[in-house]
N, C-alpha and C. Protein backbone atom coordinates (compact mmCIF):
# COMPACT_ATOMS: atom_id res chain seq x y z
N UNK A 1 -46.64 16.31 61.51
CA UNK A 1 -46.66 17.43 60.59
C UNK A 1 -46.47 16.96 59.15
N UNK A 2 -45.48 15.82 59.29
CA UNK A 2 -44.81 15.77 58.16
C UNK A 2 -46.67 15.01 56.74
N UNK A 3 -47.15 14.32 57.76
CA UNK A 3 -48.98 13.81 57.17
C UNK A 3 -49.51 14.56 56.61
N UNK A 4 -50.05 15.90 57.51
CA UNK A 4 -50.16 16.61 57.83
C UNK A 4 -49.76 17.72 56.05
N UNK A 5 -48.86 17.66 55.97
CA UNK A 5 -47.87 18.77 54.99
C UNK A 5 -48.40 17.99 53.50
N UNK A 6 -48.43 16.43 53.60
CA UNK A 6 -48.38 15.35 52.60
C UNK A 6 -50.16 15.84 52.08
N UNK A 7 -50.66 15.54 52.59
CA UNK A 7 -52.49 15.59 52.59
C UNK A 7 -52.51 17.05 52.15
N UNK A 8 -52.19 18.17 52.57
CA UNK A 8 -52.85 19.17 52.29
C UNK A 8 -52.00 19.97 50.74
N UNK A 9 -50.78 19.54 50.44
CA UNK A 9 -50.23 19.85 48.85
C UNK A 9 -50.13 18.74 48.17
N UNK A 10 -51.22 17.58 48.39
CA UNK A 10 -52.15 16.88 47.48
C UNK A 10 -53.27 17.61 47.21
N UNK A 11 -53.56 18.51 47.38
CA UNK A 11 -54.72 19.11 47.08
C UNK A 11 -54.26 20.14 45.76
N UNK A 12 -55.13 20.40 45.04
CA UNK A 12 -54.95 21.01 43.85
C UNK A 12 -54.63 22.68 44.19
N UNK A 13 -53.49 22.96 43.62
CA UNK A 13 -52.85 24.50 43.57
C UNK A 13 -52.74 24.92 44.76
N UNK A 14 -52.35 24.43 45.93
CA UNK A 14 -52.00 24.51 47.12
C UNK A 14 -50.41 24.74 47.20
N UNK A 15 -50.13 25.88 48.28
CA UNK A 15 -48.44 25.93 48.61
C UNK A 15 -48.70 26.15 49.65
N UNK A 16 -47.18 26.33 50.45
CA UNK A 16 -47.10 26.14 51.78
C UNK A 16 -46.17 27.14 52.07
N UNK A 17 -46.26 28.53 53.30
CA UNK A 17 -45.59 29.16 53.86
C UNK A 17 -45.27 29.28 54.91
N UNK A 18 -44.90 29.70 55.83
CA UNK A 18 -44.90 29.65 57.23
C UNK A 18 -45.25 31.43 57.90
N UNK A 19 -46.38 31.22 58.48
CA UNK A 19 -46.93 32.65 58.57
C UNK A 19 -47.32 32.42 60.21
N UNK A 20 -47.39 33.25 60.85
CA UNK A 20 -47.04 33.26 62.40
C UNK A 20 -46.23 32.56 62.96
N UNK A 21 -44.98 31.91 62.30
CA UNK A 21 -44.26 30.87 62.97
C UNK A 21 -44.88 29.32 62.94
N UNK A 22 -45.65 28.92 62.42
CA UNK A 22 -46.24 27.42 61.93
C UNK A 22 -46.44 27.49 60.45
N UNK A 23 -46.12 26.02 59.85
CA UNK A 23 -46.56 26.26 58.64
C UNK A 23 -48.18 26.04 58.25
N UNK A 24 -48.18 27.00 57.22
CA UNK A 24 -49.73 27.08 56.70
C UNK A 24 -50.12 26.71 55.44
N UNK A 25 -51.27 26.57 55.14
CA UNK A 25 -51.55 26.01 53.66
C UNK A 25 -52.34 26.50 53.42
N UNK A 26 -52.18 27.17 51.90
CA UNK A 26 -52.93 28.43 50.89
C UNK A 26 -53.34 27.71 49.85
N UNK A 27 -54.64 28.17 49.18
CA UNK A 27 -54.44 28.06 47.50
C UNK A 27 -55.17 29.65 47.13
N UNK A 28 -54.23 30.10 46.14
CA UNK A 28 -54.73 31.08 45.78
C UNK A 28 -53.88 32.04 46.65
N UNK A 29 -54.75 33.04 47.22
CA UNK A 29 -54.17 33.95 48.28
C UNK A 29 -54.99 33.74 49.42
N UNK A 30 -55.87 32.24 49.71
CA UNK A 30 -56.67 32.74 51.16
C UNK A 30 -55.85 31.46 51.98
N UNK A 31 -55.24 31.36 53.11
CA UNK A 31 -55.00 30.46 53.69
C UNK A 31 -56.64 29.53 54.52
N UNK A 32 -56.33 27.87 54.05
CA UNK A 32 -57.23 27.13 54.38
C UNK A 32 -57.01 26.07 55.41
N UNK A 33 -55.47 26.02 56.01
CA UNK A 33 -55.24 25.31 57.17
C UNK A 33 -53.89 25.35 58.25
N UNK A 34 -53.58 25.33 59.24
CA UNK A 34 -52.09 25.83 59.83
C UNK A 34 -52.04 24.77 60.58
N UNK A 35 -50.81 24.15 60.65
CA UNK A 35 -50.35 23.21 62.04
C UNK A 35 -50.07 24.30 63.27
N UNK A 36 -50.48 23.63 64.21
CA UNK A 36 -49.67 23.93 65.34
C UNK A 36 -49.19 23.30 66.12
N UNK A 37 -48.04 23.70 66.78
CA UNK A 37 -47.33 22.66 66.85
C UNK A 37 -47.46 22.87 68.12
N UNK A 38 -47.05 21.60 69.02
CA UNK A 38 -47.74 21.23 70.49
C UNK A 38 -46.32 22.30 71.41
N UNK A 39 -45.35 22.68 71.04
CA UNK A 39 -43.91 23.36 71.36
C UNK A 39 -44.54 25.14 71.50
N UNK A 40 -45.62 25.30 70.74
CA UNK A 40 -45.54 26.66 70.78
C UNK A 40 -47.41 27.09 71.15
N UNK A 41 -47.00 28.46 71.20
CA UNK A 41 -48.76 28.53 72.11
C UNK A 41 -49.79 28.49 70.98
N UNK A 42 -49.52 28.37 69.56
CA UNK A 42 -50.82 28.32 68.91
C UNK A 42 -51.20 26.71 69.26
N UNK A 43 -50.07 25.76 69.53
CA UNK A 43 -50.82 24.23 70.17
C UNK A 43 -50.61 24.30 71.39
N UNK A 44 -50.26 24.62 72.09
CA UNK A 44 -50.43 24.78 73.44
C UNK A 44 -50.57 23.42 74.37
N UNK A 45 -49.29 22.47 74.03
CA UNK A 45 -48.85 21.23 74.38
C UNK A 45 -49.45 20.11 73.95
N UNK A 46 -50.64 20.39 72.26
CA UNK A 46 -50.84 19.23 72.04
C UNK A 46 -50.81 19.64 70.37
N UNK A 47 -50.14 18.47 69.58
CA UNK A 47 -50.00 18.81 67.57
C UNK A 47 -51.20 18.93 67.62
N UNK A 48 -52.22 20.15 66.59
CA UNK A 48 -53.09 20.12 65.67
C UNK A 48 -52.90 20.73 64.39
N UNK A 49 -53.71 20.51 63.46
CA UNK A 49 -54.23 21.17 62.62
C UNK A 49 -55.64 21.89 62.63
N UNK A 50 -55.32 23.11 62.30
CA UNK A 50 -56.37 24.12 62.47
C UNK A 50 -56.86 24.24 60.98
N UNK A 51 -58.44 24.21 60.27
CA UNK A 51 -58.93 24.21 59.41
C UNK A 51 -60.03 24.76 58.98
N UNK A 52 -60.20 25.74 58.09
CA UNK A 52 -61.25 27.13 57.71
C UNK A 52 -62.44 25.69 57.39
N UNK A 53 -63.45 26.56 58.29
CA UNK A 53 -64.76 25.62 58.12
C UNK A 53 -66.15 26.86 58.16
N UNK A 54 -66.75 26.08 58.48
CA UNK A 54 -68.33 26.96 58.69
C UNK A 54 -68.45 27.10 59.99
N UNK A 55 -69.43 28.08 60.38
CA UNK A 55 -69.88 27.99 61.68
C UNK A 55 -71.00 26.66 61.76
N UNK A 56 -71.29 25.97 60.61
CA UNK A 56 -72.57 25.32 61.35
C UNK A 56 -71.45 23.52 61.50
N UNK A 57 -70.11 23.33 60.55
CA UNK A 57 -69.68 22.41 60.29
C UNK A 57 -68.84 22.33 61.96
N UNK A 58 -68.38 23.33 62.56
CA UNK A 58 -67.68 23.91 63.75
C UNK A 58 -68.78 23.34 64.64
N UNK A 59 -69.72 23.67 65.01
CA UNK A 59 -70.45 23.30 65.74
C UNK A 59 -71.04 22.29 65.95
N UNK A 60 -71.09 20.95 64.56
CA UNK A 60 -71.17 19.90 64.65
C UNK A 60 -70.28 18.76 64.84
N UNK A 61 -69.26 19.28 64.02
CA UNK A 61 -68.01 18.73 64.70
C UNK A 61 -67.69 18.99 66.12
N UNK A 62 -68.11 20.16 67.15
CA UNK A 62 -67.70 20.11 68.32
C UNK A 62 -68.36 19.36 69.18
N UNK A 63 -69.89 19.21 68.04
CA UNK A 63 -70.91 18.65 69.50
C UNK A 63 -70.89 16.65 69.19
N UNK A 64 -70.27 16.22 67.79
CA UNK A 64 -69.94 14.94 67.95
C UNK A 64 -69.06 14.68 69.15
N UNK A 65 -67.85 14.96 68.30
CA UNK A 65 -66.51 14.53 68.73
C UNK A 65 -65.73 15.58 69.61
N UNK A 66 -65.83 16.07 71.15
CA UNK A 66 -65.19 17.05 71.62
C UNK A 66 -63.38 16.69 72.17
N UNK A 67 -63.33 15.22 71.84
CA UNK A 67 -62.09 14.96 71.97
C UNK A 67 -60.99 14.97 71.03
N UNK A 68 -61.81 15.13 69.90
CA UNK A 68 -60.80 15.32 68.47
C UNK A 68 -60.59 16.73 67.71
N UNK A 69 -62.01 17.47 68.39
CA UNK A 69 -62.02 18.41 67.46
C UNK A 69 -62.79 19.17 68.85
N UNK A 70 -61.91 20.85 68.42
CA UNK A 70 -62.12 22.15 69.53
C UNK A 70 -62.30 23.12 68.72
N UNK A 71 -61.86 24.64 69.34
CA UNK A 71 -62.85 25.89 68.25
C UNK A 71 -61.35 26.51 68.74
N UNK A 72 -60.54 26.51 67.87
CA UNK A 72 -58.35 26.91 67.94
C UNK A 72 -59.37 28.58 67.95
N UNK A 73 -58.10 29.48 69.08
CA UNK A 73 -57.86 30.61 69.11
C UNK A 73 -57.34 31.17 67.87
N UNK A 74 -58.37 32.76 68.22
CA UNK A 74 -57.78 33.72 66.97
C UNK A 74 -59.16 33.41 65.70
N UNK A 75 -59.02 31.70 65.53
CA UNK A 75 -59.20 32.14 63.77
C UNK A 75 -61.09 30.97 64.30
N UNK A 76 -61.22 30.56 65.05
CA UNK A 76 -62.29 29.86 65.78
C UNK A 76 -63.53 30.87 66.08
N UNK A 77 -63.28 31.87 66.43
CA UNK A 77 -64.99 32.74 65.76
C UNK A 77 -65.36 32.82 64.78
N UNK A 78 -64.26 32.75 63.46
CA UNK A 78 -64.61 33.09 61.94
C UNK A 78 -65.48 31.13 61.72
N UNK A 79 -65.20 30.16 62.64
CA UNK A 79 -65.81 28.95 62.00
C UNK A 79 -64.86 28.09 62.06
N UNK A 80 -63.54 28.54 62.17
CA UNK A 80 -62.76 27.44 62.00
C UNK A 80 -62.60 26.45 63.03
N UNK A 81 -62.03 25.22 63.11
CA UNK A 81 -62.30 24.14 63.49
C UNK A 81 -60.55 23.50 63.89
N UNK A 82 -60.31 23.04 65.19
CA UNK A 82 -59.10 21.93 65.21
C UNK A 82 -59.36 20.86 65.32
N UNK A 83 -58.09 20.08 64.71
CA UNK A 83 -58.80 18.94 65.05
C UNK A 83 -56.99 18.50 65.37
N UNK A 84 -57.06 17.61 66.93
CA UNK A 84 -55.99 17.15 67.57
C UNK A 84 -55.13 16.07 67.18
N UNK A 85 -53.83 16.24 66.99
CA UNK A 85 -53.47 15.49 66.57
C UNK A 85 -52.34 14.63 67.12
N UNK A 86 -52.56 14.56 68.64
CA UNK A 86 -51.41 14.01 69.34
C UNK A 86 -51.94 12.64 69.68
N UNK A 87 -53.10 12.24 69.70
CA UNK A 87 -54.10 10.70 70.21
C UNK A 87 -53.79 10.34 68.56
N UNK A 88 -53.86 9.02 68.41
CA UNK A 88 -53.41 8.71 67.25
C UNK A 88 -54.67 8.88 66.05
N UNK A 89 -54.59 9.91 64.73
CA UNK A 89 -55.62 10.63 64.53
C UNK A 89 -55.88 9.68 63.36
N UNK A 90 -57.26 9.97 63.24
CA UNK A 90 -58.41 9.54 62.20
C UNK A 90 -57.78 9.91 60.76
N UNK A 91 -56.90 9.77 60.18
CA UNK A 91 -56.19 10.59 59.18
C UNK A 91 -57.23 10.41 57.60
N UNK A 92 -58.21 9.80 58.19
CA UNK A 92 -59.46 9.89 56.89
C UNK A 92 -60.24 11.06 57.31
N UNK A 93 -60.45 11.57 58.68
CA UNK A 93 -60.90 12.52 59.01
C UNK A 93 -60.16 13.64 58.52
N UNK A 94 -58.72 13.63 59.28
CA UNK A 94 -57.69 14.80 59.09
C UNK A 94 -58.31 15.57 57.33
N UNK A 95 -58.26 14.31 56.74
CA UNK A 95 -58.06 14.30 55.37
C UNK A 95 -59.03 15.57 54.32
N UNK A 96 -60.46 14.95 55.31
CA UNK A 96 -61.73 15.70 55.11
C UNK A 96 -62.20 16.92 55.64
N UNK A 97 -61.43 17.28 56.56
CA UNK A 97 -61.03 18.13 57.35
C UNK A 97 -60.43 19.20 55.92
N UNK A 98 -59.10 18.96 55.66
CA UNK A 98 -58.81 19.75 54.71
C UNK A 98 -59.27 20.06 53.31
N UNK A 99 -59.73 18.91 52.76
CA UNK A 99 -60.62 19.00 51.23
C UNK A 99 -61.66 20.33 51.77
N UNK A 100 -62.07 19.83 52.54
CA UNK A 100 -63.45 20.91 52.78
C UNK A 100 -63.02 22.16 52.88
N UNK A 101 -62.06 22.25 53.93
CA UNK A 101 -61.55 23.60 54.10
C UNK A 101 -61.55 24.16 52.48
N UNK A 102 -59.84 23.53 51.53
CA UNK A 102 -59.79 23.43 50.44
C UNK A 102 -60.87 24.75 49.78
N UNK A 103 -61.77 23.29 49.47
CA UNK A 103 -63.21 24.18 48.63
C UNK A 103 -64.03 25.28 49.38
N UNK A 104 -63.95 25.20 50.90
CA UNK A 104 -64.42 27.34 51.17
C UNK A 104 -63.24 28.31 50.69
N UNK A 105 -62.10 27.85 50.79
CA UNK A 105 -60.71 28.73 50.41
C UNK A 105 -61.11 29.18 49.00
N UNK A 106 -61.74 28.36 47.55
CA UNK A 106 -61.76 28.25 46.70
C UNK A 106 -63.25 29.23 46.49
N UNK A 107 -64.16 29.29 47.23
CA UNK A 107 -65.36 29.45 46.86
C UNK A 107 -65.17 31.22 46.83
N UNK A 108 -65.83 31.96 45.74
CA UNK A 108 -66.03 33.51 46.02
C UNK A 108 -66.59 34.03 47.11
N UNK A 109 -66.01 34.88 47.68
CA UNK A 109 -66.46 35.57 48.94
C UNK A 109 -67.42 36.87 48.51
N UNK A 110 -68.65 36.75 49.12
CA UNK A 110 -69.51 37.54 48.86
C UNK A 110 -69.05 38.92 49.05
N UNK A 111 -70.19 39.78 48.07
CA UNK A 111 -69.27 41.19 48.37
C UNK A 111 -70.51 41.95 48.54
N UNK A 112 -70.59 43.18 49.61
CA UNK A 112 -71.55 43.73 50.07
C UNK A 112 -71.75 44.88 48.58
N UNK A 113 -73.07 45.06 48.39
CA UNK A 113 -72.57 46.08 46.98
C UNK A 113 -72.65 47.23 47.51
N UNK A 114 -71.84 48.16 46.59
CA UNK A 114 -71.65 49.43 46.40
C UNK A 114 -72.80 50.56 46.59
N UNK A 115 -73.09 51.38 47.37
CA UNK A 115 -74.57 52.21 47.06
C UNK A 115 -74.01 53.47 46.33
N UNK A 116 -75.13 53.60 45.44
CA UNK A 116 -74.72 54.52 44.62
C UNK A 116 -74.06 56.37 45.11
N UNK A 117 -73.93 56.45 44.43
CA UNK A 117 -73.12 58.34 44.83
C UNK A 117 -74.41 59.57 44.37
């Protein structure tokens, strides 16, 4: 965790809260990554980090590497992505894992427009 905590408030205007009982990492107001910890059911007996991705980055990451990286409950239909962290982890991956997240957290979220009255 403690890697984990180090890597992701190296990232620019990032803080850290603890929101469902794991800590999470925000910039701004959108959260872009959560540990879970292998003790409780969001890891479900193994450390990851869970990280806001795409659906197409989710799906390539699952169909490389299915031993490092799965589709975490709850937040895994929106795109997001785990990646395991109890086998001793790729921490250049981990790393890229979060930058990316990072910059969708950062990017404007489209807005459906208004029809007129």
């Amino acid at each position: 965790m403690e890697r984990v905590r180090q890597l992701a408030l190296a990232l620019p205007d990032v803080w850290e809260k603890t929101s469902h009982g794991e800590p999470t990492f925000w910039v701004r107001k959108t959260m872009f990554a959560s540990f879970a910890d292998a003790t409780t059911h969001h890891g479900a007996g193994r450390d990851a980090v869970w990280c806001k991705a795409t659906h197409v980055t989710q799906a390539l990451l699952l169909a490389s590497d299915p031993a490092r990286y799965f589709r975490p409950p709850y937040v895994g239909p929106s795109g997001w992505v785990g990646v395991y962290l109890d086998a001793p982890p790729d921490w250049t991956a981990v790393d890229e894992r979060l930058r990316h997240a990072h910059g969708l957290a950062l990017m404007p979220r489209a807005r459906t427009p208004r029809r007129p009255r």
